[in-house]
Each structure stands twice: as structure tokens, then as C-alpha cells.
N, C-alpha and C. Protein backbone atom coordinates (compact mmCIF):
# COMPACT_ATOMS: atom_id res chain seq x y z
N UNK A 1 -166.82 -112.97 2.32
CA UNK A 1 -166.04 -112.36 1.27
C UNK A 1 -164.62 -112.90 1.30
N UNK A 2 -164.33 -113.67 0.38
CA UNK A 2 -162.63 -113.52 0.20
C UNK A 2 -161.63 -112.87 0.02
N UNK A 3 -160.68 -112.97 0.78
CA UNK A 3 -159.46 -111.70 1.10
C UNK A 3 -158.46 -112.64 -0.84
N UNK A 4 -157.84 -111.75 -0.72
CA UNK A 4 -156.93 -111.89 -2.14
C UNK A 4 -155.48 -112.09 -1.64
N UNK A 5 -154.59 -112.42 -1.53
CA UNK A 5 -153.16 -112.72 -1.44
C UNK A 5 -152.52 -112.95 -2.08
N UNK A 6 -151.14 -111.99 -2.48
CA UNK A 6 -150.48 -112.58 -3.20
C UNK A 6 -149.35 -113.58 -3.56
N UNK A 7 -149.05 -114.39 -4.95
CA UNK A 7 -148.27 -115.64 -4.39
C UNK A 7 -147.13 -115.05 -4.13
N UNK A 8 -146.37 -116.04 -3.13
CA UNK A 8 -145.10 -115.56 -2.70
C UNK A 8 -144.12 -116.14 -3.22
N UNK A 9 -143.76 -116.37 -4.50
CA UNK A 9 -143.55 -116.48 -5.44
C UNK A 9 -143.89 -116.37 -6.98
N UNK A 10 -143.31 -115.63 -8.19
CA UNK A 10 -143.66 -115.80 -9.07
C UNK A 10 -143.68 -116.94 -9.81
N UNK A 11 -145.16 -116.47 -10.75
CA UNK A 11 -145.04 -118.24 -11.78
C UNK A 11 -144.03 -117.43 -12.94
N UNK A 12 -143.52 -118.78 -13.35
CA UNK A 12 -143.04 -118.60 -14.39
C UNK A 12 -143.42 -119.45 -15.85
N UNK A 13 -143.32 -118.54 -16.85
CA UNK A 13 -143.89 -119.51 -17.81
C UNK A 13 -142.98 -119.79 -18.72
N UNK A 14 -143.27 -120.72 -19.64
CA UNK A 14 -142.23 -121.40 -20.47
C UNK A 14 -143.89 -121.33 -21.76
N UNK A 15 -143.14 -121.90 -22.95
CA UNK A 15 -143.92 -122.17 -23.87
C UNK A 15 -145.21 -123.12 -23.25
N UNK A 16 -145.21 -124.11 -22.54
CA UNK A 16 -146.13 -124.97 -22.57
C UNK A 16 -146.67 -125.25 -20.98
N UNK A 17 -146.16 -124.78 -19.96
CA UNK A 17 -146.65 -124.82 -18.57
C UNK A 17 -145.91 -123.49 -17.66
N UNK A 18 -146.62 -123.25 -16.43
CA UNK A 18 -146.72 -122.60 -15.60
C UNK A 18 -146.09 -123.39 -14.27
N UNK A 19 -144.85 -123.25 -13.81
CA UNK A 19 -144.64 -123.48 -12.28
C UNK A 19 -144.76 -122.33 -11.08
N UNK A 20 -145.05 -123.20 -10.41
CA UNK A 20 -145.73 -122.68 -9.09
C UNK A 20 -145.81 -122.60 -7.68
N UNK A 21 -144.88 -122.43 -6.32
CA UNK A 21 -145.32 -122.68 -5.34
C UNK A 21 -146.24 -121.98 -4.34
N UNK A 22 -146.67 -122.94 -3.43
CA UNK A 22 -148.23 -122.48 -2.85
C UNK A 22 -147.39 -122.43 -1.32
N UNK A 23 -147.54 -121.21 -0.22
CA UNK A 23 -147.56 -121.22 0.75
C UNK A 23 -148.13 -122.77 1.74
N UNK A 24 -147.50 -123.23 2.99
CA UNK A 24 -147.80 -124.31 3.56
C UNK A 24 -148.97 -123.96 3.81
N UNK A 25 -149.72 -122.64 4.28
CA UNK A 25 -151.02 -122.75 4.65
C UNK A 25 -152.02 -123.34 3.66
N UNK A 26 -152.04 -122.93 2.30
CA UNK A 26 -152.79 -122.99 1.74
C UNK A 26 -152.77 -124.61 0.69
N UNK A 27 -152.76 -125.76 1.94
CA UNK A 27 -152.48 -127.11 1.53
C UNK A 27 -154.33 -127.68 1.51
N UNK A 28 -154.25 -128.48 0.62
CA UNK A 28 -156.11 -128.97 0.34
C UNK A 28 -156.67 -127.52 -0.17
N UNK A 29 -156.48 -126.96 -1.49
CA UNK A 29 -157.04 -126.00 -2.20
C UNK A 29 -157.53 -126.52 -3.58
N UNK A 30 -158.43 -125.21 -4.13
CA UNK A 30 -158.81 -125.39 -5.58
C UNK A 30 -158.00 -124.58 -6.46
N UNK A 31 -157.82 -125.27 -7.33
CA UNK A 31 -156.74 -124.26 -8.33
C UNK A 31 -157.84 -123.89 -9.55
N UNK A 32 -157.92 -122.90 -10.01
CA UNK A 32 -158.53 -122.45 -10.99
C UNK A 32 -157.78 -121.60 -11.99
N UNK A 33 -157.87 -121.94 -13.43
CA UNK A 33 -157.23 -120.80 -14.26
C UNK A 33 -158.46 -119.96 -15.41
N UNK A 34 -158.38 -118.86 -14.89
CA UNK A 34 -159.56 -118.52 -15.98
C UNK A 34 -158.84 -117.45 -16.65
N UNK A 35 -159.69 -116.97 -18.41
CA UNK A 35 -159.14 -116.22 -18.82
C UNK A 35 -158.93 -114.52 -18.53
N UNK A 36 -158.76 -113.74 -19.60
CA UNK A 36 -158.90 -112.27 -19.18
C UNK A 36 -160.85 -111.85 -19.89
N UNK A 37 -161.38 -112.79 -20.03
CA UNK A 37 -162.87 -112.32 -20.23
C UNK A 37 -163.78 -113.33 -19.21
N UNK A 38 -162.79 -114.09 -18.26
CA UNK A 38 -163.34 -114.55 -17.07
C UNK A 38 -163.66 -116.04 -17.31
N UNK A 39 -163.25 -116.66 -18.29
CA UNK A 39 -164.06 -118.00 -18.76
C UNK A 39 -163.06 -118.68 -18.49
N UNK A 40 -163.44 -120.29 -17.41
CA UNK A 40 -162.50 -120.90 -16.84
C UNK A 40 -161.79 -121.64 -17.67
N UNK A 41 -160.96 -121.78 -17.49
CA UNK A 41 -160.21 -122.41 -18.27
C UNK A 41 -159.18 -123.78 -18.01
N UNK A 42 -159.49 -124.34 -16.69
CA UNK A 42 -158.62 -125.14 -15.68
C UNK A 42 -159.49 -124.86 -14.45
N UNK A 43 -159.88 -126.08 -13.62
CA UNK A 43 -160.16 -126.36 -12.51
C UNK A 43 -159.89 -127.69 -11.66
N UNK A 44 -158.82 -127.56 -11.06
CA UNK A 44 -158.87 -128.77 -9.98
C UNK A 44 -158.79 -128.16 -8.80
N UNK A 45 -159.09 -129.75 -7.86
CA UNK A 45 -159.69 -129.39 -6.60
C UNK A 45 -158.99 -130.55 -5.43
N UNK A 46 -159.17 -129.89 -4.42
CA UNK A 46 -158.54 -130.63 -3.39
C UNK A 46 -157.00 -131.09 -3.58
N UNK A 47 -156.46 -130.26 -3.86
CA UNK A 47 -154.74 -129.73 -4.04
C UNK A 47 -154.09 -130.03 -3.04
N UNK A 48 -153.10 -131.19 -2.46
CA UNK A 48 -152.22 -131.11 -1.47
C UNK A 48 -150.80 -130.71 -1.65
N UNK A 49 -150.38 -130.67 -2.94
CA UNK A 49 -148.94 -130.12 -2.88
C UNK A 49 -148.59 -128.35 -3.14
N UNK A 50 -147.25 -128.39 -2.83
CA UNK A 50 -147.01 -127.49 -2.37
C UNK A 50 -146.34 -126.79 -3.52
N UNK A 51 -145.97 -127.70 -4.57
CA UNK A 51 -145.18 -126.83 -5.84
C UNK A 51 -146.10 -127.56 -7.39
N UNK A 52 -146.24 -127.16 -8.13
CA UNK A 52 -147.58 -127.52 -9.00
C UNK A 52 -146.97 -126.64 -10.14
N UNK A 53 -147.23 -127.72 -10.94
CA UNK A 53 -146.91 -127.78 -12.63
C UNK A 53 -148.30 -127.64 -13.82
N UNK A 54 -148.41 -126.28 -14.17
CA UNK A 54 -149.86 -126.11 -15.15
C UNK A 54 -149.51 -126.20 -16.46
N UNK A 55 -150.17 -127.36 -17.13
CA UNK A 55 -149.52 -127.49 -18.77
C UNK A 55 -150.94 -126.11 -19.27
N UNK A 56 -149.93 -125.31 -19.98
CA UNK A 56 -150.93 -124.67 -20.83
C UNK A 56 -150.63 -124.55 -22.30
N UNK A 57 -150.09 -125.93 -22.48
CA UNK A 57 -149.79 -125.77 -24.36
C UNK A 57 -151.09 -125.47 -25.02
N UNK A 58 -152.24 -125.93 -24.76
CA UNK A 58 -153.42 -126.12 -25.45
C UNK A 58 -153.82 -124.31 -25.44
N UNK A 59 -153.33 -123.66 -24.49
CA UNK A 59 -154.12 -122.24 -24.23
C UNK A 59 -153.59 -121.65 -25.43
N UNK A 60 -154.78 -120.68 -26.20
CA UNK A 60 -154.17 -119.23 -27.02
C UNK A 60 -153.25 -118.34 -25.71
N UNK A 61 -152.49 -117.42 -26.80
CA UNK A 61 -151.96 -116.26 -26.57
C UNK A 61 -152.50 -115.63 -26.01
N UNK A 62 -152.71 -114.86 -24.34
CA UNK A 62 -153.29 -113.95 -24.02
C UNK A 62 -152.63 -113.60 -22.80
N UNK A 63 -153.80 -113.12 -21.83
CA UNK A 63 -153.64 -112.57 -20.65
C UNK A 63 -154.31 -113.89 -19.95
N UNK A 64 -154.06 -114.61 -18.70
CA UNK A 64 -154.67 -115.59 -17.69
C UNK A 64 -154.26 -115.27 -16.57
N UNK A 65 -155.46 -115.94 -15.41
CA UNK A 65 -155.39 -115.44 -13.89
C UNK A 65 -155.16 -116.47 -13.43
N UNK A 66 -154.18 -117.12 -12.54
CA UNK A 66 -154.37 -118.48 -11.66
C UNK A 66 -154.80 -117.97 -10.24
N UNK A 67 -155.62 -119.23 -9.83
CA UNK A 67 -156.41 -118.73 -8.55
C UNK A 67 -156.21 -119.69 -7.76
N UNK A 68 -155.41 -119.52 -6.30
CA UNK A 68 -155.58 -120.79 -5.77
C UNK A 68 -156.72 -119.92 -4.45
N UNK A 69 -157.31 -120.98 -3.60
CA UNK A 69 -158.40 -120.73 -3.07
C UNK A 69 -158.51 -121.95 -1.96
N UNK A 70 -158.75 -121.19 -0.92
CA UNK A 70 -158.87 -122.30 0.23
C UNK A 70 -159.70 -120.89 1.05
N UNK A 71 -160.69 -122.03 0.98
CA UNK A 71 -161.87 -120.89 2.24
C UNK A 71 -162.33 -120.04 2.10
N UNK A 72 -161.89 -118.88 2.69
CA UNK A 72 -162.31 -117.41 2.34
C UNK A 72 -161.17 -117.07 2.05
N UNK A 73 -159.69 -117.38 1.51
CA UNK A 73 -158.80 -116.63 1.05
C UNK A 73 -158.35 -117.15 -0.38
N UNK A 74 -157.93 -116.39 -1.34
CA UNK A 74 -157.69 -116.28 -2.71
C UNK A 74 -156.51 -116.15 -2.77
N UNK A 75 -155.15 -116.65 -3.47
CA UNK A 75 -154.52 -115.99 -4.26
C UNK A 75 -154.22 -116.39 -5.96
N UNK A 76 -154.04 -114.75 -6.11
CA UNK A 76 -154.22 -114.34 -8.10
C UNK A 76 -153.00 -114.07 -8.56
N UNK A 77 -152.77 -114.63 -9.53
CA UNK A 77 -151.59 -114.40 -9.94
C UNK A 77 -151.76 -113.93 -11.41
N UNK A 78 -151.60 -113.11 -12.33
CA UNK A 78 -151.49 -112.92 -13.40
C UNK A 78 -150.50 -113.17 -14.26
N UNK A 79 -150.76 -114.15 -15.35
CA UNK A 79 -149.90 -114.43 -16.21
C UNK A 79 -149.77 -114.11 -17.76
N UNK A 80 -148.73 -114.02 -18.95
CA UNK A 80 -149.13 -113.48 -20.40
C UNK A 80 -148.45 -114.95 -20.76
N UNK A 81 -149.39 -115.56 -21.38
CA UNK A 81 -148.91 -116.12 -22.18
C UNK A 81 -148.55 -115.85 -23.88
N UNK A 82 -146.98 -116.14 -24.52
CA UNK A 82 -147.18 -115.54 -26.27
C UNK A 82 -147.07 -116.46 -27.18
């Protein structure tokens, strides 16, 4: 089962991307963005940096989750995009 953590930092959003930093532990992860009805929406994998730039011009207006993920630990971040 994966534990959940939260980032230790907030993302912040702008009109067209999401910045981000990731704790040193959680270096070689999968980043995932899915929506608020669960449908992915962004997946990369094998992540080594530590501060990470998500273009989401293409996304509608809503509610989105970013997930970074290494192992059995998660962290979720909730974002609104308008």
C-alpha cells in the first residue's frame, strides 16, 4: 500500500504551467497528472530532477491532482486550474 505525502512545497500555477519542487528523496520518480474524474492526463517516468515545470495550456478549467510516486510512497498535490 502506498503512504501519501505531502509536497513540501506548493505548486503554483500560472495560465499555462505548474512549478514544482520534489523533496531529495524522492529523485528517479513517476509524475502523473490526472483529472478530478480520475482520467490521466500526464505521465512521465523516471524523473531525476528536483524542480519540474508542467505545461498545462492544453488542460480545460477544472480541478487536477499531481502525483509524484517513487515505490510505495505518493505525493498529491491538488491543483484549480481557471
Amino acid at each position: 500500500m502506498r503512504s501519501i505525502i505531502p509536497l513540501l512545497s506548493q505548486a503554483i500555477m500560472s495560465f499555462t504551467e505548474v512549478q514544482l519542487s520534489v523533496p531529495d528523496a524522492f529523485r528517479n520518480y513517476q509524475l502523473r497528472v490526472v483529472n478530478a474524474l480520475g482520467e490521466l492526463m500526464l505521465e512521465k517516468n523516471n524523473i531525476t530532477l528536483s524542480s519540474l515545470t508542467i505545461d498545462v495550456g492544453n488542460f480545460r478549467s477544472g480541478i487536477y491532482f499531481i502525483e509524484i510516486i517513487k515505490e510505495d510512497k505518493v505525493i498529491r498535490k491538488k491543483i484549480a486550474k481557471h
